[in-house]
N, C-alpha and C. Protein backbone atom coordinates (compact mmCIF):
# COMPACT_ATOMS: atom_id res chain seq x y z
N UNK A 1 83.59 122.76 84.63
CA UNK A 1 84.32 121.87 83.74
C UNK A 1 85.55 121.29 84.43
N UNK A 2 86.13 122.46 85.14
CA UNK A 2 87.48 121.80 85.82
C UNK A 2 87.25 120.85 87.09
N UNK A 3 85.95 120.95 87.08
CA UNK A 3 85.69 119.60 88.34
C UNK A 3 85.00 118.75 88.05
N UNK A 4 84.39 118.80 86.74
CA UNK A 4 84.32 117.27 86.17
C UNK A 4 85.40 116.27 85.94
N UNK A 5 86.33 117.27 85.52
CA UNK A 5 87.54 116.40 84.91
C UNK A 5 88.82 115.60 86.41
N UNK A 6 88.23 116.94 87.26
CA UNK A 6 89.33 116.25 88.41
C UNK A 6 88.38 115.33 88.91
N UNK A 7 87.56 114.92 88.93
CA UNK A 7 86.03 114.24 89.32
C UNK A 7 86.51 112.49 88.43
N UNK A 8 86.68 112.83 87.50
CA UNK A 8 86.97 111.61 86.27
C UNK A 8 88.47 110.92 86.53
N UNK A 9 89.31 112.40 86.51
CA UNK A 9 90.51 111.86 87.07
C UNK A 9 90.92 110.84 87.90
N UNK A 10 90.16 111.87 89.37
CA UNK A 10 89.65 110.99 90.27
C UNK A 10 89.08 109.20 90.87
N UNK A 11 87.66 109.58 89.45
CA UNK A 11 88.05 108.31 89.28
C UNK A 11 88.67 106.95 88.54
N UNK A 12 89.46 107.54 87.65
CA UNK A 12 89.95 106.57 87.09
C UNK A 12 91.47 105.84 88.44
N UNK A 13 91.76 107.06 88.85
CA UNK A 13 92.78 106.29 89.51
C UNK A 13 92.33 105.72 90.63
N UNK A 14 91.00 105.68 91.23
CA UNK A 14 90.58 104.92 92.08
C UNK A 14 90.68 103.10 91.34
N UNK A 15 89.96 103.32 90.44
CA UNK A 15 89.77 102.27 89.03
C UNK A 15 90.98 101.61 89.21
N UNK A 16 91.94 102.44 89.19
CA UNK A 16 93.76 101.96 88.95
C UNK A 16 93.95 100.90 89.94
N UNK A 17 93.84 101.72 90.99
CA UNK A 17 94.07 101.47 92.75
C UNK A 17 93.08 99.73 92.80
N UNK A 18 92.38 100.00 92.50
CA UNK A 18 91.41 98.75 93.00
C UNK A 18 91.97 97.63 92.25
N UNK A 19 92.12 98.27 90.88
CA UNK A 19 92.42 96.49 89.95
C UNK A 19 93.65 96.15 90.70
N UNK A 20 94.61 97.06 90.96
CA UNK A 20 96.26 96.99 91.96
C UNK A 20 96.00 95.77 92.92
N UNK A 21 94.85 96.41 94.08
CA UNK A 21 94.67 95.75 95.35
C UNK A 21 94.19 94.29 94.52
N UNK A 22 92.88 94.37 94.06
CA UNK A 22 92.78 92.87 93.52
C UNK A 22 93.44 92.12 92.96
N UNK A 23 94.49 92.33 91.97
CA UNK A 23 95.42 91.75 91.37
C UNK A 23 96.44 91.21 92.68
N UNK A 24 96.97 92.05 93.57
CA UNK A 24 97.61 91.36 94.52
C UNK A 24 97.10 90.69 95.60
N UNK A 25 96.20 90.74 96.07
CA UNK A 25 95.55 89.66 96.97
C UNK A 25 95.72 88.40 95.86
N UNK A 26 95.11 88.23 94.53
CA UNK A 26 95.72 87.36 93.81
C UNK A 26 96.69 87.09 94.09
N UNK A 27 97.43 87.60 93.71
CA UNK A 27 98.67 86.88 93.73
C UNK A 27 99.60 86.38 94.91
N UNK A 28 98.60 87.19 95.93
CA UNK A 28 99.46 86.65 97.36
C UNK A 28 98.62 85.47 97.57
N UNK A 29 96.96 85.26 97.27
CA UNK A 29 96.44 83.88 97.41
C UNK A 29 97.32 82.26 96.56
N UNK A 30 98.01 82.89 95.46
CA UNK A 30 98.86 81.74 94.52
C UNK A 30 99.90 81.63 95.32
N UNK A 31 100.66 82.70 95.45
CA UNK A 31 101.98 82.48 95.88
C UNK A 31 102.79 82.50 97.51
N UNK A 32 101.20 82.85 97.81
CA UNK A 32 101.97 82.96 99.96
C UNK A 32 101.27 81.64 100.59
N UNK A 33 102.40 80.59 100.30
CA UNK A 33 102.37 79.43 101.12
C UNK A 33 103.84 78.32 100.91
N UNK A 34 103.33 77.22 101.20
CA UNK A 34 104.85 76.64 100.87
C UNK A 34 105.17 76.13 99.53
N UNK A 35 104.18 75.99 98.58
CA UNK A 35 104.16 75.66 97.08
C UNK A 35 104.59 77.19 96.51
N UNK A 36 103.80 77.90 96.74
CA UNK A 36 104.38 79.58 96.41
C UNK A 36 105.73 79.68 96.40
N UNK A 37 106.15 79.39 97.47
CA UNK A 37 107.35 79.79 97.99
C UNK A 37 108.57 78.99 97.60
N UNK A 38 108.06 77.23 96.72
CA UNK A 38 109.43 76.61 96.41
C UNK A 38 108.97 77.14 94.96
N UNK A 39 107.90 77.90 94.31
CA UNK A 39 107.93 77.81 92.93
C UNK A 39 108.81 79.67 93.08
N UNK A 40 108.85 80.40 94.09
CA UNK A 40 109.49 81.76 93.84
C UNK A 40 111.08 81.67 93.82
N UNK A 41 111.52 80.62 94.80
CA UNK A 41 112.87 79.98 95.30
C UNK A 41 113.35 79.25 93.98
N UNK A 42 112.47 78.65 93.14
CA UNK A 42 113.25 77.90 91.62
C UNK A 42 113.36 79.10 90.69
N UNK A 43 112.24 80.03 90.63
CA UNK A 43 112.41 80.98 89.93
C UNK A 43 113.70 81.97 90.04
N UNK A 44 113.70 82.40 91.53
CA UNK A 44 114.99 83.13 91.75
C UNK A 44 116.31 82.21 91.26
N UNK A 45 116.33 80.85 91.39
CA UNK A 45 118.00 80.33 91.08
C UNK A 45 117.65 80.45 89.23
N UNK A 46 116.69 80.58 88.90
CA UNK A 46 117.04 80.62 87.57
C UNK A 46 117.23 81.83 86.43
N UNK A 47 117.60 82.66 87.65
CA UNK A 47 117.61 83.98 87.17
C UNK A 47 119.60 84.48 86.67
N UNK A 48 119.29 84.95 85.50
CA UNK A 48 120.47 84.99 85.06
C UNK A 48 120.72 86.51 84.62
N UNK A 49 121.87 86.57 83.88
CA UNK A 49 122.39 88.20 84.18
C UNK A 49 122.68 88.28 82.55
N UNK A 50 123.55 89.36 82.64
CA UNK A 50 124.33 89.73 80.96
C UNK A 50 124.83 87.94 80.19
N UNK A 51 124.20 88.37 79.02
CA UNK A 51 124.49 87.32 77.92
C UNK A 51 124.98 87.88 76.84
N UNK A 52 125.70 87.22 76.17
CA UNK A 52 126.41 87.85 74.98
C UNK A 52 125.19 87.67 73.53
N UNK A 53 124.53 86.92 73.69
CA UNK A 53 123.51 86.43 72.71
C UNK A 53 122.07 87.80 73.15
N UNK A 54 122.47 88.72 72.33
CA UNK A 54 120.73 89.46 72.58
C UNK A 54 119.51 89.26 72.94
N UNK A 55 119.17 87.97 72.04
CA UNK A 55 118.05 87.53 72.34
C UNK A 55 117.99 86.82 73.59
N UNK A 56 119.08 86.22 74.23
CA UNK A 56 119.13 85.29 75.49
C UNK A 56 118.69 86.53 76.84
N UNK A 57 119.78 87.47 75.92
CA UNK A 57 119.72 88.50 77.50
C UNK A 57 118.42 89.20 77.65
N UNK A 58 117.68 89.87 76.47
CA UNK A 58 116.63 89.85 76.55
C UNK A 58 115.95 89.30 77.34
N UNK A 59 115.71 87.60 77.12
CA UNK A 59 114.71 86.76 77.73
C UNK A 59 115.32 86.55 79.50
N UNK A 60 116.44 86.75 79.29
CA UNK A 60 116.72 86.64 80.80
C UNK A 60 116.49 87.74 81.57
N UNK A 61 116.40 89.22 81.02
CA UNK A 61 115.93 90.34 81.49
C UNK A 61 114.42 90.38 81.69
N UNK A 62 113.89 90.12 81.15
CA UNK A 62 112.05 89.84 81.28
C UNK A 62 112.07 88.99 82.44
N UNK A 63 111.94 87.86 82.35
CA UNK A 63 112.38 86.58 83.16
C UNK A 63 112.67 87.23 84.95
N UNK A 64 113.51 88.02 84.92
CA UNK A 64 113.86 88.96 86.09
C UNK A 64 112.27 89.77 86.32
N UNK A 65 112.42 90.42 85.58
CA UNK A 65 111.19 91.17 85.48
C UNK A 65 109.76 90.39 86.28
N UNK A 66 109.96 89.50 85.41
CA UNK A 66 108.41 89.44 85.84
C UNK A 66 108.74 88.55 87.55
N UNK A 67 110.03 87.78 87.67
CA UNK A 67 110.12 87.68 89.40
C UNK A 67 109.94 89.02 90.15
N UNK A 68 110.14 90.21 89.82
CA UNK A 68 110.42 91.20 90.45
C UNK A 68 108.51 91.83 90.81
N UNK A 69 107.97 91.76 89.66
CA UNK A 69 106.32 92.04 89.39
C UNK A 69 105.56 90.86 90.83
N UNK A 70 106.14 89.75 90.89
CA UNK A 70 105.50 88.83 91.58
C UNK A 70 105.79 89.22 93.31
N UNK A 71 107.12 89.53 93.53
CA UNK A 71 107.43 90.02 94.59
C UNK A 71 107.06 91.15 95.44
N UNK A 72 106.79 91.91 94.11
CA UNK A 72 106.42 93.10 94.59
C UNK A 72 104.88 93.09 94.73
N UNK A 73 103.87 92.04 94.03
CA UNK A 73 102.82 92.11 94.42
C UNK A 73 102.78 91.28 95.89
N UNK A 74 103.65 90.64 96.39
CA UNK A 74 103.18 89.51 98.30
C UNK A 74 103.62 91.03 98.81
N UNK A 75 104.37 92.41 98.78
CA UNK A 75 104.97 92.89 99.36
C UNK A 75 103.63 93.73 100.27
N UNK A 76 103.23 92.75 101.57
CA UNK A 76 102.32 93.73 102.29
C UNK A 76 102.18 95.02 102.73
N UNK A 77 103.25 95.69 102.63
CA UNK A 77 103.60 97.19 103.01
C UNK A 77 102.77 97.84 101.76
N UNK A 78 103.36 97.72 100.76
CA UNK A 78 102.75 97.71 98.91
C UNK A 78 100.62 97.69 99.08
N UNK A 79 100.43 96.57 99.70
CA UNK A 79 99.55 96.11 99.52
C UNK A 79 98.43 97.12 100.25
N UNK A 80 98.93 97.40 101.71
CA UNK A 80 98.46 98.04 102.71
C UNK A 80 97.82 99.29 102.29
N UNK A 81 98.91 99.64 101.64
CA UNK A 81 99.14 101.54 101.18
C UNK A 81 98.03 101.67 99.48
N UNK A 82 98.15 100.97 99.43
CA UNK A 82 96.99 100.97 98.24
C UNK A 82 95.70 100.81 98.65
N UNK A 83 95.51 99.90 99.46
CA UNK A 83 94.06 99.70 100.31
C UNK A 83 93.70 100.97 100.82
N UNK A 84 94.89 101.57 101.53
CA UNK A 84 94.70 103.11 102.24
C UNK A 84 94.06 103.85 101.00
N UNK A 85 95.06 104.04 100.30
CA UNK A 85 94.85 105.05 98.94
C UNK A 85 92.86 104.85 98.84
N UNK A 86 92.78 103.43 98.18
CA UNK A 86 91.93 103.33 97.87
C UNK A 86 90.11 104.07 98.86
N UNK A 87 90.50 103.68 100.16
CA UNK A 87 90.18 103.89 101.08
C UNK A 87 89.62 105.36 101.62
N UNK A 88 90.79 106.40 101.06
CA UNK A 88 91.08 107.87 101.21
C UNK A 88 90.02 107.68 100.06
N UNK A 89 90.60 107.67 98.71
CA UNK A 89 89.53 108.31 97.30
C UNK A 89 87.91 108.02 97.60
N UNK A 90 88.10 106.62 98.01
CA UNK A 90 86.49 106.34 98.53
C UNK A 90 85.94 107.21 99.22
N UNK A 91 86.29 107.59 100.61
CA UNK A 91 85.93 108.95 101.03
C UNK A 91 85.71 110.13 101.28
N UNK A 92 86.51 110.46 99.99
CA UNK A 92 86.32 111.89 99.35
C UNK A 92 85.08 111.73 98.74
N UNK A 93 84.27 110.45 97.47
CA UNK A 93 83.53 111.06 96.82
C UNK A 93 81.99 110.98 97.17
């Protein structure tokens, strides 16, 4: 029983790992070139900080957020190490 479940475990986070890698090759195919790169460059100047209005700061906190989600998916080091991961689980099963 206890090695079905590390078995399942197993693979769900392979599951994890893969949608990861595919989702960022996505996103490095949209965003790693020179259109990528003036739409990440407008995004960053429009990034704003503490607002006195809740709802503003809110939206300006997300807003951050999701530049930060985009960055971190071109980040090839990121990208590499998941492929590995993925790579390792593959050859365990």
């Amino acid at each position: 029983m206890q090695r079905k479940i590390e078995k399942e475990n197993q693979e769900r986070q392979t599951e994890a790992i893969d949608r990861v890698v595919k989702l960022s090759a996505t996103f490095q195919r949209v965003f790693d070139g020179e259109d990528g790169n003036k739409v990440l460059k407008h995004m960053e100047a429009m990034i704003k900080g503490f607002d006195c209005d809740p709802y503003q700061h809110a939206y300006n906190a997300g807003f951050r957020r999701y530049h930060e989600i985009i960055k971190q998916m071109l980040n090839q080091e990121e990208y590499e190490r998941h492929l590995d991961l993925l790579k390792n689980a593959e050859n365990k099963t």
